[in-house]
N, C-alpha and C. Protein backbone atom coordinates (compact mmCIF):
# COMPACT_ATOMS: atom_id res chain seq x y z
N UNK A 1 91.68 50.61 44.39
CA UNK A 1 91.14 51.74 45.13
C UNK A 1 89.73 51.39 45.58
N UNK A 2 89.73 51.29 47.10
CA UNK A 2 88.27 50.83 47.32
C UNK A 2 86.99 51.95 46.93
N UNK A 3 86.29 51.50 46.68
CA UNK A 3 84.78 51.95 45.87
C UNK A 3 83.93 52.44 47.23
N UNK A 4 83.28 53.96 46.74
CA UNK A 4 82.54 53.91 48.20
C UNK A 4 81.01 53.31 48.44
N UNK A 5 81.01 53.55 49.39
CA UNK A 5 79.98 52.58 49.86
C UNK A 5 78.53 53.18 49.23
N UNK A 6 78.60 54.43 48.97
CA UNK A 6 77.29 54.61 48.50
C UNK A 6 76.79 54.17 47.23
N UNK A 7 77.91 54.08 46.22
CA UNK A 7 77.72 52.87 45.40
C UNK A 7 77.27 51.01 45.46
N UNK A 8 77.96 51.02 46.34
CA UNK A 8 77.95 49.36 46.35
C UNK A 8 76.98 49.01 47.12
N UNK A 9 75.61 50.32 48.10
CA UNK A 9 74.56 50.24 48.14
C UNK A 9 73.88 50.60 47.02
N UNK A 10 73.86 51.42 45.76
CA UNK A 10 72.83 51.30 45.12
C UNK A 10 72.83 50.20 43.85
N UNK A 11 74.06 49.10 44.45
CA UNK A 11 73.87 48.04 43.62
C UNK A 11 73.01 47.08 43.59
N UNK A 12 73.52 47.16 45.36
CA UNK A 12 72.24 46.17 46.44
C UNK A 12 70.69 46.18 46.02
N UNK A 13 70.74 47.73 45.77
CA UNK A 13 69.14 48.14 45.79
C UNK A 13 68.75 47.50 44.54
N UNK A 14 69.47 48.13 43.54
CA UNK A 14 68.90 47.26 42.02
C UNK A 14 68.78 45.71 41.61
N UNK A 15 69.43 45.01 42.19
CA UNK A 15 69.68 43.59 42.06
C UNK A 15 67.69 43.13 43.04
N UNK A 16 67.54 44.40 44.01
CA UNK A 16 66.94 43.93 44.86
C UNK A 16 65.76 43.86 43.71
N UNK A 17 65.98 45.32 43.23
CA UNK A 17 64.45 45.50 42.82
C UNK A 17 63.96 44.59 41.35
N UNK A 18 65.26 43.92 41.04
CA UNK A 18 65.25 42.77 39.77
C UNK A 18 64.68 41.56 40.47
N UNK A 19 64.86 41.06 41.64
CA UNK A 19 64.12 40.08 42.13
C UNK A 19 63.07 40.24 42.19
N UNK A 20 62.34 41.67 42.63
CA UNK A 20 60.67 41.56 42.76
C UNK A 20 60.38 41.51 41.18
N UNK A 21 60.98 42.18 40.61
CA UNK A 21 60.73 42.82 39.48
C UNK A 21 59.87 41.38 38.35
N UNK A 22 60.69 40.50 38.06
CA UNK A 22 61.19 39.42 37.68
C UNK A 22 59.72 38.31 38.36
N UNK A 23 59.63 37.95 39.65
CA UNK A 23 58.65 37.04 39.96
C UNK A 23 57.42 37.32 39.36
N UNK A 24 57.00 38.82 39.48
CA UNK A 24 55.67 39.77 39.36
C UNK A 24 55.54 39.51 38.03
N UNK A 25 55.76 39.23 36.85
CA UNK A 25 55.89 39.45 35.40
C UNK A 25 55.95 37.90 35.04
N UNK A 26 56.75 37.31 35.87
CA UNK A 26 56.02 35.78 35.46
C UNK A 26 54.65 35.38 35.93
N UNK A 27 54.91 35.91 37.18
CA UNK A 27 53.30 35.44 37.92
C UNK A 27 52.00 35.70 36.79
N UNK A 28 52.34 37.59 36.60
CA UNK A 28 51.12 37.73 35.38
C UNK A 28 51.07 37.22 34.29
N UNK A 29 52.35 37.02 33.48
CA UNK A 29 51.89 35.93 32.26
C UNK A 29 51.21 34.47 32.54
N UNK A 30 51.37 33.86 33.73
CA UNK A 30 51.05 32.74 34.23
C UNK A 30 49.52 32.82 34.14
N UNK A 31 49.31 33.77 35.44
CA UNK A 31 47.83 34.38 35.06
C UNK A 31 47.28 34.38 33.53
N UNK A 32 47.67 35.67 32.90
CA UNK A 32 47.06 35.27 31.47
C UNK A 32 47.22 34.20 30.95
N UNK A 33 48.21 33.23 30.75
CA UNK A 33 47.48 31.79 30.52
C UNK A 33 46.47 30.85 30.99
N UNK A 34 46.20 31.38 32.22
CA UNK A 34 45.23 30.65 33.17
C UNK A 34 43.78 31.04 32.59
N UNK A 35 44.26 32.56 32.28
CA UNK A 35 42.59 33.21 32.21
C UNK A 35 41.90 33.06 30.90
N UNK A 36 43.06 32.89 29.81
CA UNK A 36 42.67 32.91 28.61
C UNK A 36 42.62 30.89 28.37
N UNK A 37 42.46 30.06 29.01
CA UNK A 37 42.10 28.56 28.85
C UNK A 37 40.66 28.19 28.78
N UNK A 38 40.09 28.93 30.10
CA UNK A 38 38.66 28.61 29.65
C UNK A 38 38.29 29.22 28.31
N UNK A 39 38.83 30.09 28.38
CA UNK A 39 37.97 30.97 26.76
C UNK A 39 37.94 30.02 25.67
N UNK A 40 39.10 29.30 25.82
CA UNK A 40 39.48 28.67 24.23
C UNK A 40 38.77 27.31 24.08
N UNK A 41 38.44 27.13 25.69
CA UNK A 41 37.93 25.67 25.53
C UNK A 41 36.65 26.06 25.24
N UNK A 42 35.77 27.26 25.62
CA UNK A 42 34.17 27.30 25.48
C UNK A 42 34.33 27.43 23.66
N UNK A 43 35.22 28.02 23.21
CA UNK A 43 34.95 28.17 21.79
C UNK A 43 34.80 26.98 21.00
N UNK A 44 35.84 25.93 21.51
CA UNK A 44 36.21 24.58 21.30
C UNK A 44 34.66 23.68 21.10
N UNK A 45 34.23 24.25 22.61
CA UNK A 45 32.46 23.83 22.86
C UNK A 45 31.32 24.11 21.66
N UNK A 46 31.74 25.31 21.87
CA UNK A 46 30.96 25.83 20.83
C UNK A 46 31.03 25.64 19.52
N UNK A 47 32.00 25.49 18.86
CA UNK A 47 32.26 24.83 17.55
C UNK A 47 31.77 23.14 17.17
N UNK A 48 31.96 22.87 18.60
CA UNK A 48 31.79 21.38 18.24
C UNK A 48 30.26 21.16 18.41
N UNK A 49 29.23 22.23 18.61
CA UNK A 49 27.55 21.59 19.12
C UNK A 49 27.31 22.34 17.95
N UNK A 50 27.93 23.27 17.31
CA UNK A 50 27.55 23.75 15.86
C UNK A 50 27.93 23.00 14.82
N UNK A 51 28.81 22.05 14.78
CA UNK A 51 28.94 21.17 13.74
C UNK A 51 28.40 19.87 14.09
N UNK A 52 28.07 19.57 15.09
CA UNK A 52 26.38 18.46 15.40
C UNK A 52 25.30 19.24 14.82
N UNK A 53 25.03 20.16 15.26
CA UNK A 53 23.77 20.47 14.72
C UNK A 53 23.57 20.99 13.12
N UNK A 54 24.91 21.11 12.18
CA UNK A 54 24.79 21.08 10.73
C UNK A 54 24.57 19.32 10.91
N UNK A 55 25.42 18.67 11.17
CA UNK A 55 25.60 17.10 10.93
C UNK A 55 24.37 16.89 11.06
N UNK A 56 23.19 17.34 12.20
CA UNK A 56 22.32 16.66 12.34
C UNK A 56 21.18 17.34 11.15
N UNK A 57 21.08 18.36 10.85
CA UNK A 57 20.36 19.18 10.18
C UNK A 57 20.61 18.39 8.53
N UNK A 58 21.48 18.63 8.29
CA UNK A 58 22.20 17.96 6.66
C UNK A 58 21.33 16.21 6.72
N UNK A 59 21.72 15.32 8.08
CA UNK A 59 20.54 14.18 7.92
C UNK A 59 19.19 14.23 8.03
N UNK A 60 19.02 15.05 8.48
CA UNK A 60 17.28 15.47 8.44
C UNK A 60 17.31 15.75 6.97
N UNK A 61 17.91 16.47 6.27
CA UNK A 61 17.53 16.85 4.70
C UNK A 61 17.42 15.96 3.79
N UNK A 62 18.56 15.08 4.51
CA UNK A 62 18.64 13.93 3.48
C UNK A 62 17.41 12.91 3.75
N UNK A 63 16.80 12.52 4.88
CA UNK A 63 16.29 11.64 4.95
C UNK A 63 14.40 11.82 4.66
N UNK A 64 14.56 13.36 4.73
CA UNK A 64 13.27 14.19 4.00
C UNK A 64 13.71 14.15 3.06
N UNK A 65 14.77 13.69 1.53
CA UNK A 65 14.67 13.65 0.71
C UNK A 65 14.26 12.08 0.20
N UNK A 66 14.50 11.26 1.05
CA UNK A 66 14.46 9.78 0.76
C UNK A 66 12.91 9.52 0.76
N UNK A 67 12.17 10.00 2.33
CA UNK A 67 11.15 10.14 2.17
C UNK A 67 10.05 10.50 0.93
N UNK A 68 10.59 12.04 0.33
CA UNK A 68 9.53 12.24 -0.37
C UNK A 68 10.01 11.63 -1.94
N UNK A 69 11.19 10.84 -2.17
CA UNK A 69 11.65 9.93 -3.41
C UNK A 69 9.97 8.93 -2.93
N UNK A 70 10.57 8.10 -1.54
CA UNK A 70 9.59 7.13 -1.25
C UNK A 70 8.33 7.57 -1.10
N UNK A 71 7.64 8.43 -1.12
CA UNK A 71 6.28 8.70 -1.02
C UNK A 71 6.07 9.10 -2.57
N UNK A 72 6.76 9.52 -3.50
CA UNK A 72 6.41 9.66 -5.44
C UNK A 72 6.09 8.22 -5.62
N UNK A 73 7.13 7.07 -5.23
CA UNK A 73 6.87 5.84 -5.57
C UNK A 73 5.98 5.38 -5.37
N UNK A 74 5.33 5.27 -4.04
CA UNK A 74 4.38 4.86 -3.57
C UNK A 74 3.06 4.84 -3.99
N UNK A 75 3.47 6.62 -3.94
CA UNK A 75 1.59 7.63 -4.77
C UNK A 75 1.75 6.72 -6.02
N UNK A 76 2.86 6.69 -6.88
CA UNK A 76 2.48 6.12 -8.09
C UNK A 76 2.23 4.36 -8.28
N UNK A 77 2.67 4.01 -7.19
CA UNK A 77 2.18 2.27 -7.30
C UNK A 77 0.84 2.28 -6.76
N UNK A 78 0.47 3.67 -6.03
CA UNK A 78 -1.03 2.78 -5.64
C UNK A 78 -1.63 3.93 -6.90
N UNK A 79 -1.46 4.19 -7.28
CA UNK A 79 -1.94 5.10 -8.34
C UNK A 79 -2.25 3.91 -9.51
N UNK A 80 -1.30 3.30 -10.08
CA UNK A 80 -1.29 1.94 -10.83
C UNK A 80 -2.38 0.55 -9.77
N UNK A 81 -2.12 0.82 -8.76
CA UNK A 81 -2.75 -0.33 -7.98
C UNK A 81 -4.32 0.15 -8.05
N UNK A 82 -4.38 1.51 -8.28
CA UNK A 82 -5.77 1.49 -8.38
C UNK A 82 -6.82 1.23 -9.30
N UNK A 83 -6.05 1.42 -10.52
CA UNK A 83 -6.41 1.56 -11.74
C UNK A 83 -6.78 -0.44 -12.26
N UNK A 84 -5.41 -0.84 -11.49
CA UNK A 84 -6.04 -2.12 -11.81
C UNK A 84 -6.84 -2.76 -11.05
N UNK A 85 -7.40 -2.08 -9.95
CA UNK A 85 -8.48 -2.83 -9.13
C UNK A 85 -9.71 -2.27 -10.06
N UNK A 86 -10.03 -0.88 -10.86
CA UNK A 86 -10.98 -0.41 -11.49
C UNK A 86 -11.12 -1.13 -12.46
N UNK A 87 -10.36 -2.21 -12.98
CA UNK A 87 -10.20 -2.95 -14.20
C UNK A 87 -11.08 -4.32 -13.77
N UNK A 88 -10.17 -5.16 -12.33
CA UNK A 88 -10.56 -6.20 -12.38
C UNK A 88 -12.25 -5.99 -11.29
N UNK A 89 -12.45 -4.58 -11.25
CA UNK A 89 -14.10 -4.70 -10.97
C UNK A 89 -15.26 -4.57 -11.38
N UNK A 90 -14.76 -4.47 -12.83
CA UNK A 90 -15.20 -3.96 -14.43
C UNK A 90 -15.44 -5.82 -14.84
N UNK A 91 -14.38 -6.48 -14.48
CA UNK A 91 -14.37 -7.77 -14.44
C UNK A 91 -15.29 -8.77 -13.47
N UNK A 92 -15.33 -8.68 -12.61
CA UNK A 92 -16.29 -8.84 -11.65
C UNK A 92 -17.73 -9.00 -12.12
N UNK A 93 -17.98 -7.52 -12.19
CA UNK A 93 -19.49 -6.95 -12.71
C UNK A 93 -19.53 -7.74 -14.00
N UNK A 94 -19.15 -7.73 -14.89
CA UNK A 94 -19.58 -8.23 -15.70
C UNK A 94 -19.71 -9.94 -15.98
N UNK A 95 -19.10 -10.49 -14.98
CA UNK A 95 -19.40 -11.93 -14.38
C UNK A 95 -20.48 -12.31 -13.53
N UNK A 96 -20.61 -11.09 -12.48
CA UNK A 96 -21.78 -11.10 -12.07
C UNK A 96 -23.01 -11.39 -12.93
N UNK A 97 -22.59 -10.18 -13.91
CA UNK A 97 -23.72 -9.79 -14.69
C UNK A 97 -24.69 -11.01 -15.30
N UNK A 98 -23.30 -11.58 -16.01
CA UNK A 98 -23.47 -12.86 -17.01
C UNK A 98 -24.34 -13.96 -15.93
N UNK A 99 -23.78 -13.92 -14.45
CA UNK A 99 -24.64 -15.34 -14.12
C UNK A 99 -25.43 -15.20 -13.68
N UNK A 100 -25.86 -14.02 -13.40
CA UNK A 100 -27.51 -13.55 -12.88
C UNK A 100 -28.10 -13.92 -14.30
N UNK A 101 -27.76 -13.41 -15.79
CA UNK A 101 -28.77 -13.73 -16.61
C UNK A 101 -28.86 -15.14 -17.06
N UNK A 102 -27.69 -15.96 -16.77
CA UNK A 102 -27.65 -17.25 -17.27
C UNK A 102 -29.15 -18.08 -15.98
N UNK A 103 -28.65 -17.47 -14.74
CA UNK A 103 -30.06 -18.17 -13.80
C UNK A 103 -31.00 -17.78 -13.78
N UNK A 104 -31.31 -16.69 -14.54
CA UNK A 104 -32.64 -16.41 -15.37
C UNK A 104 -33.21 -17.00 -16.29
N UNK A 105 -32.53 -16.95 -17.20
CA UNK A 105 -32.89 -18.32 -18.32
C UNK A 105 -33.26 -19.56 -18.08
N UNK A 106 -32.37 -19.52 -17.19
CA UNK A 106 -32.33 -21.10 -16.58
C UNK A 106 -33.83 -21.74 -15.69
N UNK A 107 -33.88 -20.61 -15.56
CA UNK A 107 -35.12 -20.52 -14.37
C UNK A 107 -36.33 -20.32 -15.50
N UNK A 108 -36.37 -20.10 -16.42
CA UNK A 108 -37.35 -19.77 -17.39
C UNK A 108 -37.81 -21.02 -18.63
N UNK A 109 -36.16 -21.52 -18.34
CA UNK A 109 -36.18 -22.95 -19.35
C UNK A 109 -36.93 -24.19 -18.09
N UNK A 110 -36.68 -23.77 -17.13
CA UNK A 110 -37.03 -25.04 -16.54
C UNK A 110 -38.35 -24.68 -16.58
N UNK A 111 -38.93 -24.05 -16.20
CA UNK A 111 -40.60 -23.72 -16.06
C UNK A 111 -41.75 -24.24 -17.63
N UNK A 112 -40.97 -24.01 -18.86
CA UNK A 112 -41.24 -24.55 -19.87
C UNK A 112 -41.52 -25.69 -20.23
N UNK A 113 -39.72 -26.73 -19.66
CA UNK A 113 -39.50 -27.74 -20.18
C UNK A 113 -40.84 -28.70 -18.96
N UNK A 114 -40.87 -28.08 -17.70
CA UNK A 114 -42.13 -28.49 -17.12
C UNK A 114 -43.42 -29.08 -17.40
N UNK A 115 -43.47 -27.19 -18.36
CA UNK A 115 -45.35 -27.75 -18.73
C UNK A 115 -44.91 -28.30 -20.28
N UNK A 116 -44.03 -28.12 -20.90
CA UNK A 116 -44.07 -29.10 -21.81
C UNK A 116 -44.26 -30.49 -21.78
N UNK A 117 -43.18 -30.63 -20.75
CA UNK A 117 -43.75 -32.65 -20.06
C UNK A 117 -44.98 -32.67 -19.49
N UNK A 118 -45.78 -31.51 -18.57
CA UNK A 118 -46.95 -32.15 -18.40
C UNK A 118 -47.87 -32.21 -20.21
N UNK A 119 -47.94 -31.01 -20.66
CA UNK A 119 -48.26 -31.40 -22.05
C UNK A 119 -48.15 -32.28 -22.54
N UNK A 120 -47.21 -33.21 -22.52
CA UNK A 120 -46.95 -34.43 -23.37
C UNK A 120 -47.20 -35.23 -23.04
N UNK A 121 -47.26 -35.36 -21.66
CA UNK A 121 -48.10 -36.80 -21.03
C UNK A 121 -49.95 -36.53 -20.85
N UNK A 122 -50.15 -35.29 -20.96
CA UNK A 122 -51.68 -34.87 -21.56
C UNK A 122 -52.11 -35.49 -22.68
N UNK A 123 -51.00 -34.94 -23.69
CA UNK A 123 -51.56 -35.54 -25.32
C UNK A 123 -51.27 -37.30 -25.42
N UNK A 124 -50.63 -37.41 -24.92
CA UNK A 124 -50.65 -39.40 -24.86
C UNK A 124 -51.72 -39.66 -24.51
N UNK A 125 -52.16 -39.20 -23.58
CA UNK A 125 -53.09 -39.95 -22.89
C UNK A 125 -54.46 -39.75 -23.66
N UNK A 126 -54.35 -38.19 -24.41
CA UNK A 126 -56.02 -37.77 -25.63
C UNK A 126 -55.71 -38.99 -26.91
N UNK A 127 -54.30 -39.55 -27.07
CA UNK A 127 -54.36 -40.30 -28.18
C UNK A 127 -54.54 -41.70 -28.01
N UNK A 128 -54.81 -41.80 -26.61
CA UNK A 128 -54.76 -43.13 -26.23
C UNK A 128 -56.10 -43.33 -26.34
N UNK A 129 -56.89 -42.21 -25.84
CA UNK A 129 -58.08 -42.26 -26.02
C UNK A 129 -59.16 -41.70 -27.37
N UNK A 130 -58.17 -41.86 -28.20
CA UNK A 130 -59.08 -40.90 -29.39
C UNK A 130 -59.53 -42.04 -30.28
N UNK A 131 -60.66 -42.23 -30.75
CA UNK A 131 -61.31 -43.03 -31.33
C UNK A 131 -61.25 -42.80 -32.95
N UNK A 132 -60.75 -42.07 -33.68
CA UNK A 132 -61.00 -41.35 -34.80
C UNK A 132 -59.29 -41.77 -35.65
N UNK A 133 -58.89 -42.53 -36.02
CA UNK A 133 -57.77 -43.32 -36.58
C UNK A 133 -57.09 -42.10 -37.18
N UNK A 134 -57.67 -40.73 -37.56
CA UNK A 134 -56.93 -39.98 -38.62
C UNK A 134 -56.31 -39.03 -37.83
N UNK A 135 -57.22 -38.89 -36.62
CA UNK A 135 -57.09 -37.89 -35.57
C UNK A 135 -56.27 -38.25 -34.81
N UNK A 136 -55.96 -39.86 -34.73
CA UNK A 136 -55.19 -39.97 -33.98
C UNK A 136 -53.44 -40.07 -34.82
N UNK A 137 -53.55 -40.08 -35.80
CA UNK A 137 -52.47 -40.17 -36.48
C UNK A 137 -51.93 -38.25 -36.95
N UNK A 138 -52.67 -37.66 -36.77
CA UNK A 138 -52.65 -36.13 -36.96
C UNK A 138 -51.63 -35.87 -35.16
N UNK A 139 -52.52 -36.25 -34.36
CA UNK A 139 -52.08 -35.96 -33.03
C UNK A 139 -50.61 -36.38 -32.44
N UNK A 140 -50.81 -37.99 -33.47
CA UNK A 140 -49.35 -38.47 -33.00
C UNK A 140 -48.27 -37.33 -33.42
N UNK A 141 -48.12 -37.25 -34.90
CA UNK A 141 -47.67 -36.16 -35.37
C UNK A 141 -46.80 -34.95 -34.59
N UNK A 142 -48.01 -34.09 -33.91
CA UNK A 142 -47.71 -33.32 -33.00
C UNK A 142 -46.91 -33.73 -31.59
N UNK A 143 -47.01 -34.81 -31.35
CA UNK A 143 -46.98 -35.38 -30.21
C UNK A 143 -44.79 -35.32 -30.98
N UNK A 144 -44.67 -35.99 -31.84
CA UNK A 144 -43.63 -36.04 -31.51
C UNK A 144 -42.58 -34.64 -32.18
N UNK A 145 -43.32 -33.79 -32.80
CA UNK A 145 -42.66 -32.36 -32.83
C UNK A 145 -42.63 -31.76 -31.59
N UNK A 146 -43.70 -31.66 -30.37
CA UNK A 146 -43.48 -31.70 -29.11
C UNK A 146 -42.32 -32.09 -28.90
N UNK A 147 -42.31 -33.83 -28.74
CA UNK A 147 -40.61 -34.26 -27.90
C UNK A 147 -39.69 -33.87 -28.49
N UNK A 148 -39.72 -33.17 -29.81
CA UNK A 148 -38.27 -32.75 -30.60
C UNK A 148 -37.67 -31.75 -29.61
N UNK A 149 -39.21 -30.55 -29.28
CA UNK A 149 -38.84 -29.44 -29.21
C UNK A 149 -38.66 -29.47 -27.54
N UNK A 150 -39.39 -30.32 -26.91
CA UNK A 150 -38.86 -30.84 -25.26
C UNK A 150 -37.26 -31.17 -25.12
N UNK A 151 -36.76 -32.02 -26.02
CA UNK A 151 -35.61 -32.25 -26.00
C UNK A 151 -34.46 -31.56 -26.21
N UNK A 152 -35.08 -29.88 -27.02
CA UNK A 152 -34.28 -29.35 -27.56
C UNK A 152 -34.11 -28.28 -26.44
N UNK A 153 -34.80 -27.97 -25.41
CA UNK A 153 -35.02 -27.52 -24.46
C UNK A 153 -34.69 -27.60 -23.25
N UNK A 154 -34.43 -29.23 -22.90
CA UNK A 154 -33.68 -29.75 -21.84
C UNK A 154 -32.31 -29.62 -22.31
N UNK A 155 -31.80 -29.52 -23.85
CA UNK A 155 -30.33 -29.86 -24.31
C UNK A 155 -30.13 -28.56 -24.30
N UNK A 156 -31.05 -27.36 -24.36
CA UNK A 156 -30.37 -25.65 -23.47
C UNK A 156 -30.09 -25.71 -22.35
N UNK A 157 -31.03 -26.28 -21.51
CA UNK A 157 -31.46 -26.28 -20.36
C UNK A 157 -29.94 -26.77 -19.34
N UNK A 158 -29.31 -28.06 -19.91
CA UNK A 158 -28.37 -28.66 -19.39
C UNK A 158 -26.80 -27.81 -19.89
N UNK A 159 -26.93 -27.16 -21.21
CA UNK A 159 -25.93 -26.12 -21.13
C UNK A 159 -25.76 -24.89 -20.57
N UNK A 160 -27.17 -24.61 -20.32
CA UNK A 160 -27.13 -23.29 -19.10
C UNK A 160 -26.74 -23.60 -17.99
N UNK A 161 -26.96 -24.51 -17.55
CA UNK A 161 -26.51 -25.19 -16.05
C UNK A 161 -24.88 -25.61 -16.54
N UNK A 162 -24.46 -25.78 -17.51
CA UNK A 162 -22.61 -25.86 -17.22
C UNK A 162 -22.44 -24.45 -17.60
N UNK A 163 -23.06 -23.78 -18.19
CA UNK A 163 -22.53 -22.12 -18.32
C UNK A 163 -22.58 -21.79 -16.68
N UNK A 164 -23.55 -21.72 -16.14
CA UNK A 164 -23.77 -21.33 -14.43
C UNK A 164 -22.46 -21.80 -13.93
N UNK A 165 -22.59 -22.68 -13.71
CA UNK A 165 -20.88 -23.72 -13.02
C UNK A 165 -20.03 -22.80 -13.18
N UNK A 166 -19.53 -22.79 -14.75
CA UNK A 166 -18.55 -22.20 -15.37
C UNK A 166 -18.36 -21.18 -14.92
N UNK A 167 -19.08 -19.96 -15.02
CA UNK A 167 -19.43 -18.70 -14.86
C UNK A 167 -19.04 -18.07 -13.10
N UNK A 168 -20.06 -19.41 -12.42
CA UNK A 168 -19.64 -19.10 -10.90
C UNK A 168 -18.04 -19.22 -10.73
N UNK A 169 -17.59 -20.14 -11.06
CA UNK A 169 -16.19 -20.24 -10.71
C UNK A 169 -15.30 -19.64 -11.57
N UNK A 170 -15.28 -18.56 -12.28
CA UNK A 170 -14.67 -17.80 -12.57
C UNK A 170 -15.06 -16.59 -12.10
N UNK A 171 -16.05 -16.26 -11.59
CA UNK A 171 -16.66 -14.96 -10.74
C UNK A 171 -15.84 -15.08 -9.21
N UNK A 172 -15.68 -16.55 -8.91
CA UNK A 172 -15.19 -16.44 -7.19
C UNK A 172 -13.63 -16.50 -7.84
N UNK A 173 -13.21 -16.61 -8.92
CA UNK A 173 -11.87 -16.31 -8.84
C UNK A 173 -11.33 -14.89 -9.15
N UNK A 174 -12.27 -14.18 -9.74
CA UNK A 174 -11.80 -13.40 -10.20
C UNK A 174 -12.45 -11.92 -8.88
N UNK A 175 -13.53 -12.64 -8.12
CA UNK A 175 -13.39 -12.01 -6.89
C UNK A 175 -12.50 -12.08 -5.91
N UNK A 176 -11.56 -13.21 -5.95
CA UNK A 176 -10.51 -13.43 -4.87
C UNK A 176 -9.82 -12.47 -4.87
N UNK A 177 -9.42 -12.37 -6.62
CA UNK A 177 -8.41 -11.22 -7.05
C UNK A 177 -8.66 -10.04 -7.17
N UNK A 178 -9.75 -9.86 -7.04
CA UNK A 178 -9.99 -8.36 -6.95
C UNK A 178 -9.84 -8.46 -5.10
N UNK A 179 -10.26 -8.94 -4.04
CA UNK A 179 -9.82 -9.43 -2.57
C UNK A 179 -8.02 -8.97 -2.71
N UNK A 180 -7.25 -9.42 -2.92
CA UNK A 180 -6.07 -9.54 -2.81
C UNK A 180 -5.46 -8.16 -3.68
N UNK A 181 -6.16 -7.46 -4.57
CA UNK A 181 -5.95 -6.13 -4.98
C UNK A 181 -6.04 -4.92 -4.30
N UNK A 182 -7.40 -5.72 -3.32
CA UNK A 182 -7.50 -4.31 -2.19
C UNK A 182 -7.07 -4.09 -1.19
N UNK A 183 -6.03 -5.50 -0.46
CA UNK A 183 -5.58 -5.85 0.13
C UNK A 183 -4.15 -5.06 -0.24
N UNK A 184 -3.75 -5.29 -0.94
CA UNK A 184 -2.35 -4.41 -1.76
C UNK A 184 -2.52 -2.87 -1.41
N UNK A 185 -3.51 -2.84 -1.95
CA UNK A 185 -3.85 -1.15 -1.63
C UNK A 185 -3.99 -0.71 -0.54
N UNK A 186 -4.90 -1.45 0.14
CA UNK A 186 -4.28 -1.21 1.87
C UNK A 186 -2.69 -0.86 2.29
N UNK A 187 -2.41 -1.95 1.85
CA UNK A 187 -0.85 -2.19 2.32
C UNK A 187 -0.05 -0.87 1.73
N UNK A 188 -0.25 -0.43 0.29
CA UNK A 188 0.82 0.77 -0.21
C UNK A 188 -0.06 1.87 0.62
N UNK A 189 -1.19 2.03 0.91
CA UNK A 189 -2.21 3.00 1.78
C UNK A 189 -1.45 3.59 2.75
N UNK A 190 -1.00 1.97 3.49
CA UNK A 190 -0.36 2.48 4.74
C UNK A 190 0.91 2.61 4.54
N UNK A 191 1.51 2.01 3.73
CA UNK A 191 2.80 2.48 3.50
C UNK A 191 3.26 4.13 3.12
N UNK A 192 2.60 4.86 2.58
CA UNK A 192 1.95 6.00 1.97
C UNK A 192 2.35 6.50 3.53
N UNK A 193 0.94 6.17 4.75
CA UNK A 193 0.83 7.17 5.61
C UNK A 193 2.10 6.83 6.53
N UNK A 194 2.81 6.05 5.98
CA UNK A 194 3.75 5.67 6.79
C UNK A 194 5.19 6.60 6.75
N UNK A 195 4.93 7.48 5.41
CA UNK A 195 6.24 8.05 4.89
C UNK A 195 5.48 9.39 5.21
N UNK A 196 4.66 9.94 5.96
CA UNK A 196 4.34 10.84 6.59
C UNK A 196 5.20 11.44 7.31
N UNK A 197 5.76 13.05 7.77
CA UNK A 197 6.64 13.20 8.97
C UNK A 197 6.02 13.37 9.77
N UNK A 198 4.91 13.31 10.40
CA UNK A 198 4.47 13.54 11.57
C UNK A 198 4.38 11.43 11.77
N UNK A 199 3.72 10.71 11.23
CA UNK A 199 3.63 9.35 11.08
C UNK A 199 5.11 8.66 11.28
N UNK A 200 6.18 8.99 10.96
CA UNK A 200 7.61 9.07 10.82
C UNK A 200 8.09 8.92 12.08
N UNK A 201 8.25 10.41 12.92
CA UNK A 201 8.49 10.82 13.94
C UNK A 201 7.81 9.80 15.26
N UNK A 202 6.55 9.07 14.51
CA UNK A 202 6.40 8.47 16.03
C UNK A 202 6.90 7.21 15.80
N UNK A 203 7.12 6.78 14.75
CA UNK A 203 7.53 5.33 14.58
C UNK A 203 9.02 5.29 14.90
């Protein structure tokens, strides 16, 4: 039995309106995938310059911790470095000390042992000329407690002069080393201002 037609137009119509129906609903989900891509990638962005900047933050902490390990060490080697430069200048001075008084002496023995020799070639010459046999045997006398005590004078005289020697060359050694102590201290000084963060940052 044929079907009437006003049916088998409102079949037409529905099939029609499933074609629009149908494109429109993909198109917009299409869309919302389109629209929601950038979003996910800025988050993507954003996650990833926030975990650089912990990464970078966490090495800054650490390397301000290395630093101030290395700046305790330091303070305390020149802390020790100082103490032994206060030692070996304690050392010094008192080398100094010693050969300033040894070239005092020295300088005091020679002036002696001087007029002692002119003395002694004075009294030779009164016994050469002394007419009086008892006087001259009294004088000899003296004459040679003189050369005892001349001799005993030049035999200081020549050990102050190897004390001097001695003395100097252990003063220029022991100044070298105090030289090469302060030299150290320089060096941990700057090492010191070297573990600075502002000193840090420019190096």
């Amino acid at each position: 039995m044929p079907q009437p037609r006003s049916l088998t137009l409102g079949r037409w119509l529905c099939l029609a309106a499933l074609c629009l129906i149908a494109p429109a609903t993909a198109l917009a989900q299409t869309s919302k995938l389109t629209d929601s891509a950038p979003v996910n990638d800025k988050a993507d962005k954003d996650k990833a310059n926030e975990n650089q900047i912990i990464t970078a933050l966490l090495e800054e902490v650490r390397l301000l911790r290395l630093a101030l390990e290395g700046k305790n060490m330091t303070a305390s080697r020149l802390q020790m470095a100082i103490e032994r430069i206060k030692l070996q200048q304690e050392t010094v001075n008192r080398l100094a000390k010693e050969l300033e008084e040894t070239r005092t002496k020295l300088a005091d023995l020679k002036v002696m042992v001087t007029r002692m020799t002119e003395y002694t070639k004075d009294m030779e010459i009164q016994i050469r000329n002394e007419m009086f046999p008892a006087k001259r045997v009294e004088m000899e006398k003296q004459l040679r407690m003189l050369k005892i005590e001349v001799e005993a004078l030049q035999t200081l005289q020549q050990r102050q002069l190897e004390r001097e020697v001695l003395l100097n060359m252990q003063l220029q050694t022991e100044q070298t080393k105090l030289r090469d102590l302060n030299d150290k201290l320089d060096a941990l000084d700057d090492e010191l201002d070297g573990l600075k963060p502002g000193n840090r940052t420019k190096k």
